[in-house]
N, C-alpha and C. Protein backbone atom coordinates (compact mmCIF):
# COMPACT_ATOMS: atom_id res chain seq x y z
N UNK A 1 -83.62 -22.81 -17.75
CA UNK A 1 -84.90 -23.46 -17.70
C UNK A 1 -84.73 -24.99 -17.74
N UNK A 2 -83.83 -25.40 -17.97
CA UNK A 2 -83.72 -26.77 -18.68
C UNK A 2 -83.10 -27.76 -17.16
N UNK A 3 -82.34 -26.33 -17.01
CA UNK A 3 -81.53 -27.13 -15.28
C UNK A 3 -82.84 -27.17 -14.02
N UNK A 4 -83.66 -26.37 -14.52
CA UNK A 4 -85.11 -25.93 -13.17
C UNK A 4 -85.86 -27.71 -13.75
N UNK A 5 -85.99 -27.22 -14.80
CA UNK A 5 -86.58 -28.78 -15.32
C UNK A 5 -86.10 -29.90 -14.89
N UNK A 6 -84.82 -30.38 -14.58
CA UNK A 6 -83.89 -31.41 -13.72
C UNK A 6 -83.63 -31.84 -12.89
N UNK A 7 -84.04 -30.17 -12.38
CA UNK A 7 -83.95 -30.44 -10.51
C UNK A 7 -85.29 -30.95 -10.43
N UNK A 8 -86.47 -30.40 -11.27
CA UNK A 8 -88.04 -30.62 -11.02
C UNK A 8 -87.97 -32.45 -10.84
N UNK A 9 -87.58 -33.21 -11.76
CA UNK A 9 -87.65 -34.20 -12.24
C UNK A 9 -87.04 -35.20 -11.35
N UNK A 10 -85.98 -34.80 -10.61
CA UNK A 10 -84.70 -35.25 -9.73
C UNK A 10 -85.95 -35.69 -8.40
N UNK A 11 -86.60 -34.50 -7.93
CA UNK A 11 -87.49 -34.02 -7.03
C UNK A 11 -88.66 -35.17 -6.89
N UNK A 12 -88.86 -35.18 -7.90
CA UNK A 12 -90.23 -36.01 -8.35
C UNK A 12 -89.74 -37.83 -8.10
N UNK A 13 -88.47 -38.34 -8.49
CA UNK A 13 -87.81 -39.30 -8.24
C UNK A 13 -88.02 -39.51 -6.76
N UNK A 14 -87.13 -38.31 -6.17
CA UNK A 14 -86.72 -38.82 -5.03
C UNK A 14 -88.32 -38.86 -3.84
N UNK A 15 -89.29 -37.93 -4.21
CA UNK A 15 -90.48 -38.52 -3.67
C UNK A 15 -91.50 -40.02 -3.61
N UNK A 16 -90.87 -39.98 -4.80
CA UNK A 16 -91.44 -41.64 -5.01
C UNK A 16 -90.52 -42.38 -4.21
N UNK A 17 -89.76 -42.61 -3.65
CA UNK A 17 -89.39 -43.66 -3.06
C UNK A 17 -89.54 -43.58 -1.59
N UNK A 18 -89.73 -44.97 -1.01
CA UNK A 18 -89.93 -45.00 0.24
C UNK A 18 -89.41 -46.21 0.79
N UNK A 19 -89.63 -46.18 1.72
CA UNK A 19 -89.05 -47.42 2.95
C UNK A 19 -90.44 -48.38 3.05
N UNK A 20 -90.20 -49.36 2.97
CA UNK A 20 -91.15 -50.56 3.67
C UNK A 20 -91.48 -50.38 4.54
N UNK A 21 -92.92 -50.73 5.35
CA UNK A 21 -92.98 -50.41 6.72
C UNK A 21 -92.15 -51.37 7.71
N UNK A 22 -91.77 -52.67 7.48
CA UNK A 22 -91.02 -53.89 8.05
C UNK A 22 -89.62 -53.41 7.87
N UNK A 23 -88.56 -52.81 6.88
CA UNK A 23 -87.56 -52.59 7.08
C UNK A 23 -87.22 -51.79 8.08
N UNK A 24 -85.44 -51.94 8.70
CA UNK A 24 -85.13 -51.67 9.35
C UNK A 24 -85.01 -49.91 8.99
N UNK A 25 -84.82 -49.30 10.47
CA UNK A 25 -85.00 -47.75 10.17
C UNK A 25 -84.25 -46.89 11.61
N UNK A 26 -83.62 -45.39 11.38
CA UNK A 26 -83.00 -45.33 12.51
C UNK A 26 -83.49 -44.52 12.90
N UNK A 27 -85.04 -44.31 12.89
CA UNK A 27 -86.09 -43.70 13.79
C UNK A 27 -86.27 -43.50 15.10
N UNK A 28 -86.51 -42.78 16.12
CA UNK A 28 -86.73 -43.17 17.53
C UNK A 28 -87.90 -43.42 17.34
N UNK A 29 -89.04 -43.53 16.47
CA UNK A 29 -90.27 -43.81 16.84
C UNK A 29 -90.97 -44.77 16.15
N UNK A 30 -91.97 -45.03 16.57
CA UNK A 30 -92.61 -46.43 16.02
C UNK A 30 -94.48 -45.63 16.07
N UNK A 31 -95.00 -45.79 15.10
CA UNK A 31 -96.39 -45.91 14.88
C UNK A 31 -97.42 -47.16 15.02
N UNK A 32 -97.97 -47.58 15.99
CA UNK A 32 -98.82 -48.69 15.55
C UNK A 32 -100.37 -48.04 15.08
N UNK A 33 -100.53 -48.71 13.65
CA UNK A 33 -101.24 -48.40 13.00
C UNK A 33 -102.48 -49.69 12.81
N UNK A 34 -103.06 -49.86 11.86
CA UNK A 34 -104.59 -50.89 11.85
C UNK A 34 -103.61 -51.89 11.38
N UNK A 35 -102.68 -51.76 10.08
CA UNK A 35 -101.94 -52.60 9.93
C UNK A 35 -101.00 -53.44 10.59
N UNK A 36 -100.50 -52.74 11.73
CA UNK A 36 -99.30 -52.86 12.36
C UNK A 36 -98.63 -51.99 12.81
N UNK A 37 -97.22 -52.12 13.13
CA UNK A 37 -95.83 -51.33 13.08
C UNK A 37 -95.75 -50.68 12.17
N UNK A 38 -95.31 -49.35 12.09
CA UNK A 38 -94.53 -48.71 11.03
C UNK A 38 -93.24 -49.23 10.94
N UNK A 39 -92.41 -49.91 12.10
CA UNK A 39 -91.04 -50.73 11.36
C UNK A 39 -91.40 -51.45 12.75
N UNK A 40 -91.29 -52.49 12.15
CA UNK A 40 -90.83 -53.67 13.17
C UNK A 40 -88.91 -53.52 13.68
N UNK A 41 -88.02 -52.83 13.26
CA UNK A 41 -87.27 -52.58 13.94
C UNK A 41 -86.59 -51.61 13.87
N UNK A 42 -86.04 -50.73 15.07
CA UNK A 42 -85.41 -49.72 15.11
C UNK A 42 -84.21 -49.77 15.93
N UNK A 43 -82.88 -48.94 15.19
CA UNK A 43 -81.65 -48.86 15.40
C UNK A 43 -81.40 -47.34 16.13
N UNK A 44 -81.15 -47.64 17.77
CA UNK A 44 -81.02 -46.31 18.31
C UNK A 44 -79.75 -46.17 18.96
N UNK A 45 -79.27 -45.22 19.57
CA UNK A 45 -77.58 -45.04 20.05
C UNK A 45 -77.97 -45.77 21.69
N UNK A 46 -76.94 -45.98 22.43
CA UNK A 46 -77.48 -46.49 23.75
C UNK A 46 -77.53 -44.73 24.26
N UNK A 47 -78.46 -45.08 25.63
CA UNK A 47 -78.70 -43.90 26.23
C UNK A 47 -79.97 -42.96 25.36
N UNK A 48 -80.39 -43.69 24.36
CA UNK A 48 -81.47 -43.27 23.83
C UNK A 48 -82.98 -43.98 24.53
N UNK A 49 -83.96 -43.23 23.87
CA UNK A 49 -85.15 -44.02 24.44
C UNK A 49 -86.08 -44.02 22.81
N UNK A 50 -87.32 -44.92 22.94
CA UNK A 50 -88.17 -44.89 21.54
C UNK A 50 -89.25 -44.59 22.07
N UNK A 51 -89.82 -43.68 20.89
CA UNK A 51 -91.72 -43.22 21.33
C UNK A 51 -92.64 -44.24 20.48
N UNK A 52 -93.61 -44.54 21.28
CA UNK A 52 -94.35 -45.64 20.71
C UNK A 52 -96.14 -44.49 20.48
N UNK A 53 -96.50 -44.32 19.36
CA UNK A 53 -97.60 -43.99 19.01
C UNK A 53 -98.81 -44.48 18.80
N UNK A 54 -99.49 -44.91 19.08
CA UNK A 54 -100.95 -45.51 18.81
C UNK A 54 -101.54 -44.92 17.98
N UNK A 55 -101.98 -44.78 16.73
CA UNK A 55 -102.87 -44.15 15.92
C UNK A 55 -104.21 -45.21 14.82
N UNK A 56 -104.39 -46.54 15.84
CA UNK A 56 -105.43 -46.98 15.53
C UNK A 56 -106.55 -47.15 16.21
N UNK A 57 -107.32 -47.92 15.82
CA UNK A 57 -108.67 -47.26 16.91
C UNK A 57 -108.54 -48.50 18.32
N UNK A 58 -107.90 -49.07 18.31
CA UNK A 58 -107.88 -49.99 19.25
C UNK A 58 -106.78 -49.89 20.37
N UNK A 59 -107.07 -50.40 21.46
CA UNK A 59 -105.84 -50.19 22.51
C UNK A 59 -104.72 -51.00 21.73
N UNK A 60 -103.32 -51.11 22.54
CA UNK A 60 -102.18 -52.11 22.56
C UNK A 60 -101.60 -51.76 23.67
N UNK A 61 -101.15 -52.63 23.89
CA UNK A 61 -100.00 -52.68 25.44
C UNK A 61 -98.90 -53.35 25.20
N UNK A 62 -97.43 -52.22 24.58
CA UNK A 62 -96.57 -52.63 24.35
C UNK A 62 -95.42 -53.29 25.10
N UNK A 63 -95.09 -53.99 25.42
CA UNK A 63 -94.07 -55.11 26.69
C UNK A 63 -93.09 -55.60 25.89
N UNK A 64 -91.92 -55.73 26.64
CA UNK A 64 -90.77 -56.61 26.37
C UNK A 64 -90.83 -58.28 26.47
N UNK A 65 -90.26 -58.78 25.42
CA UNK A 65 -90.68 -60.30 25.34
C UNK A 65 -89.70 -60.90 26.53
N UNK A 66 -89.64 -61.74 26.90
CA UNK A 66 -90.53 -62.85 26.18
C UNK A 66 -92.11 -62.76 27.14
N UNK A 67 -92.92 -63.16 26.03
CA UNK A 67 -94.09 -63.13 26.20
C UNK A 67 -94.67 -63.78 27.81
N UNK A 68 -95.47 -63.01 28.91
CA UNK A 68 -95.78 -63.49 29.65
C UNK A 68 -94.62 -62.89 31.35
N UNK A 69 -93.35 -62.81 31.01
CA UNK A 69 -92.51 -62.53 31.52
C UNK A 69 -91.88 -61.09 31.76
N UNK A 70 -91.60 -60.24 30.26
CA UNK A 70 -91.52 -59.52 30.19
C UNK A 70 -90.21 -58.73 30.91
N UNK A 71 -89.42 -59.75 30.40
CA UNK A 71 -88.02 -59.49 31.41
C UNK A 71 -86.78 -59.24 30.57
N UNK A 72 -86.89 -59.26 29.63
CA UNK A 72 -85.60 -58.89 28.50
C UNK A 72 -85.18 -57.39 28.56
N UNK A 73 -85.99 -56.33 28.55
CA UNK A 73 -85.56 -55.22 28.29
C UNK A 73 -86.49 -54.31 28.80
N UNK A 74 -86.54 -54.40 30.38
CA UNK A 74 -87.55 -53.51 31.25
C UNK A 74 -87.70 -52.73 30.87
N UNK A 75 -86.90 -51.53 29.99
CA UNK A 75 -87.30 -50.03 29.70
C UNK A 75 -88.63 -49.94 28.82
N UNK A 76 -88.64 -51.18 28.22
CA UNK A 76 -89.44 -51.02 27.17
C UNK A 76 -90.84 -51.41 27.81
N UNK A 77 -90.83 -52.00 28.72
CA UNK A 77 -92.50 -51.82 29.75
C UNK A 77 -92.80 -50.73 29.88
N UNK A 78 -91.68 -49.85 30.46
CA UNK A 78 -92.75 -48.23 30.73
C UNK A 78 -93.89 -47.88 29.42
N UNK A 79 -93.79 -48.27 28.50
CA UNK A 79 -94.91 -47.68 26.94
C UNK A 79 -96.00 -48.62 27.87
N UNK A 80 -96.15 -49.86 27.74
CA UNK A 80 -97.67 -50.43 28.74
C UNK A 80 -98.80 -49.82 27.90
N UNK A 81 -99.69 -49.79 28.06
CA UNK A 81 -101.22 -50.00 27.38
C UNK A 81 -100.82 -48.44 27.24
N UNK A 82 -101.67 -47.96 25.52
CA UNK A 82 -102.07 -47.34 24.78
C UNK A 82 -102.60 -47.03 24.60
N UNK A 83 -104.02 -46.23 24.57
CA UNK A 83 -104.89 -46.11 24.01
C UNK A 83 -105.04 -45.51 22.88
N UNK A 84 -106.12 -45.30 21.52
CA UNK A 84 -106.45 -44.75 20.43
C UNK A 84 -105.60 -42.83 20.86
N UNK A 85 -104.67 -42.89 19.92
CA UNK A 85 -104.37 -41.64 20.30
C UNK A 85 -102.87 -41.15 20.96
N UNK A 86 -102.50 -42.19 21.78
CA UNK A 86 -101.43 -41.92 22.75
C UNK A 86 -100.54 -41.95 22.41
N UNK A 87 -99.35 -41.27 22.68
CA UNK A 87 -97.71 -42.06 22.89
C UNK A 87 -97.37 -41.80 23.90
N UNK A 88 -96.38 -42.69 24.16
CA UNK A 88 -95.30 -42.87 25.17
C UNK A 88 -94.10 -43.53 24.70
N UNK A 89 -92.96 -42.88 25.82
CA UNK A 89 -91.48 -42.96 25.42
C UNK A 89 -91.41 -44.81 26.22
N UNK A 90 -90.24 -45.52 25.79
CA UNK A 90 -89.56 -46.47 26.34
C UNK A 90 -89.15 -45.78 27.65
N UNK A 91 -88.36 -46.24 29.03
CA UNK A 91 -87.32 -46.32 29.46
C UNK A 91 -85.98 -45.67 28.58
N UNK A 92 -85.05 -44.72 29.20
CA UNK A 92 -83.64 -45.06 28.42
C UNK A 92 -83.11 -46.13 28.43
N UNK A 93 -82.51 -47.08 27.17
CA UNK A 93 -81.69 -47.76 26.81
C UNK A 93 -80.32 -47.55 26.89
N UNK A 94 -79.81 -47.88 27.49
CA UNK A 94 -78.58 -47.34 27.76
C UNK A 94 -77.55 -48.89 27.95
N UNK A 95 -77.87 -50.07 27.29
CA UNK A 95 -76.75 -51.22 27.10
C UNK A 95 -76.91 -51.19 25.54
N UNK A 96 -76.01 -51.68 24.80
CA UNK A 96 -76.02 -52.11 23.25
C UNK A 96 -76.16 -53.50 23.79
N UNK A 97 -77.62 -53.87 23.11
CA UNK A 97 -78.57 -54.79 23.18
C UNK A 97 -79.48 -55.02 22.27
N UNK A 98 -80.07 -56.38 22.28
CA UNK A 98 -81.35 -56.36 20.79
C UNK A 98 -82.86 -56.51 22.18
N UNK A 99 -83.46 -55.31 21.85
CA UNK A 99 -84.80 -55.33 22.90
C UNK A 99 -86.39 -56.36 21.72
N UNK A 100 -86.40 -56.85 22.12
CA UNK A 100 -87.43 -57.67 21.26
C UNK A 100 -88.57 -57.23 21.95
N UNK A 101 -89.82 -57.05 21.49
CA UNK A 101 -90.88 -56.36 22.20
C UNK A 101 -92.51 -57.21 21.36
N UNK A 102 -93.73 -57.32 22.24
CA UNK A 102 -94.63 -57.29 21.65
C UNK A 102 -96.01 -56.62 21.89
N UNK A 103 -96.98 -57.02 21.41
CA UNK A 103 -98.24 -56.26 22.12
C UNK A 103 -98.94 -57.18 22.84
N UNK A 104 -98.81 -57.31 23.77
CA UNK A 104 -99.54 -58.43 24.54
C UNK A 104 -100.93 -58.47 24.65
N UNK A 105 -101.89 -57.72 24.14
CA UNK A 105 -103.17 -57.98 24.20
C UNK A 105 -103.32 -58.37 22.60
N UNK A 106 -102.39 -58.39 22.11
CA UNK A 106 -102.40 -59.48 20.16
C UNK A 106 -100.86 -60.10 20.79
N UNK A 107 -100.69 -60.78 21.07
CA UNK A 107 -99.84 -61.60 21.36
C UNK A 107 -99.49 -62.50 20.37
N UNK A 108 -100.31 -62.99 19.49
CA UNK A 108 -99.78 -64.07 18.72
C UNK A 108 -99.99 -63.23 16.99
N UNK A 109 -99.92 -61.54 17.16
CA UNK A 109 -99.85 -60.67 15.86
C UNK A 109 -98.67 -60.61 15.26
N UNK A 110 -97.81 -61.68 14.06
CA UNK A 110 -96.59 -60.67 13.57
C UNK A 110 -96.50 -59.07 13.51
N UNK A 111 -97.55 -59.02 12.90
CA UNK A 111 -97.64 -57.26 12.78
C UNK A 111 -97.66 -56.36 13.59
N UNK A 112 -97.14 -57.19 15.01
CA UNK A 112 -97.13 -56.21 16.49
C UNK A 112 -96.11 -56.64 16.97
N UNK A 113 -95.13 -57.16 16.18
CA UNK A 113 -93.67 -57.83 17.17
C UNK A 113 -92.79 -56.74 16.55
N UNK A 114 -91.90 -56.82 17.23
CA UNK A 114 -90.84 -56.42 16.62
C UNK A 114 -89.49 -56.21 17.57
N UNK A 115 -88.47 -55.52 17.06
CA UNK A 115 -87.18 -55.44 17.93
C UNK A 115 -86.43 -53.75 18.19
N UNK A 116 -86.02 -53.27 19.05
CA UNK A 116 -84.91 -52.31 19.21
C UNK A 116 -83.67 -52.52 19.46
N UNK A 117 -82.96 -52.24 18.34
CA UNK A 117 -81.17 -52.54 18.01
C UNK A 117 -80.54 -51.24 18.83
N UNK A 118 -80.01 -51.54 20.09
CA UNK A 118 -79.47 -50.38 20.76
C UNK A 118 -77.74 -50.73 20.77
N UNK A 119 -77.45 -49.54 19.94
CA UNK A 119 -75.82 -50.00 19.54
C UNK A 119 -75.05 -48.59 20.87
């Protein structure tokens, strides 16, 4: 009883803890939420791709920076406008590269920038 009690307690620890939404994470996916990003950056293998989720009530149209250009990391254009509801995958990534990305209809949002670390 005492060891069920330990593990209970162990259990209860390890639920309480969590990740920041801004720290780094080796997720393929990204949530944009009312707040923001669920991580402003993600660490994927090359030859991988990332799913981008929309789950706030507003569009976004996710693009590769630099802003206006959109020429750093083409794969990451295919996601393009969002609506309440949607996902879509990146392009495969397939160079070890840093993809910097934003939402171009909040263009000047920290809380909509962020990067993909493709090792």
């Amino acid at each position: 009883m005492r060891r069920l009690g330990a593990l209970f307690a162990g259990g209860l620890v390890a639920l309480s803890c969590g990740s920041t939404p801004s720290s780094p994470s080796s997720s393929t996916a990204i949530v944009i939420g009312p707040a923001g990003l669920s991580a402003s950056e993600v660490r994927i293998k090359a030859w991988s791709q990332v799913t981008f989720t929309n789950n706030d009530t507003r569009p976004h149209s996710i693009v590769s920076d630099p802003i206006d250009l959109h020429s750093d990391c083409p794969p990451v254009n295919q996601v393009g406008l969002l609506n309440p509801g949607e996902s879509r995958n990146t392009g495969t990534l397939n160079l070890s590269t840093v993809c910097r990305f934003h939402d171009h209809l909040n263009q000047s949002d920290q809380a909509l920038k962020g990067r993909i670390v493709v090792q």
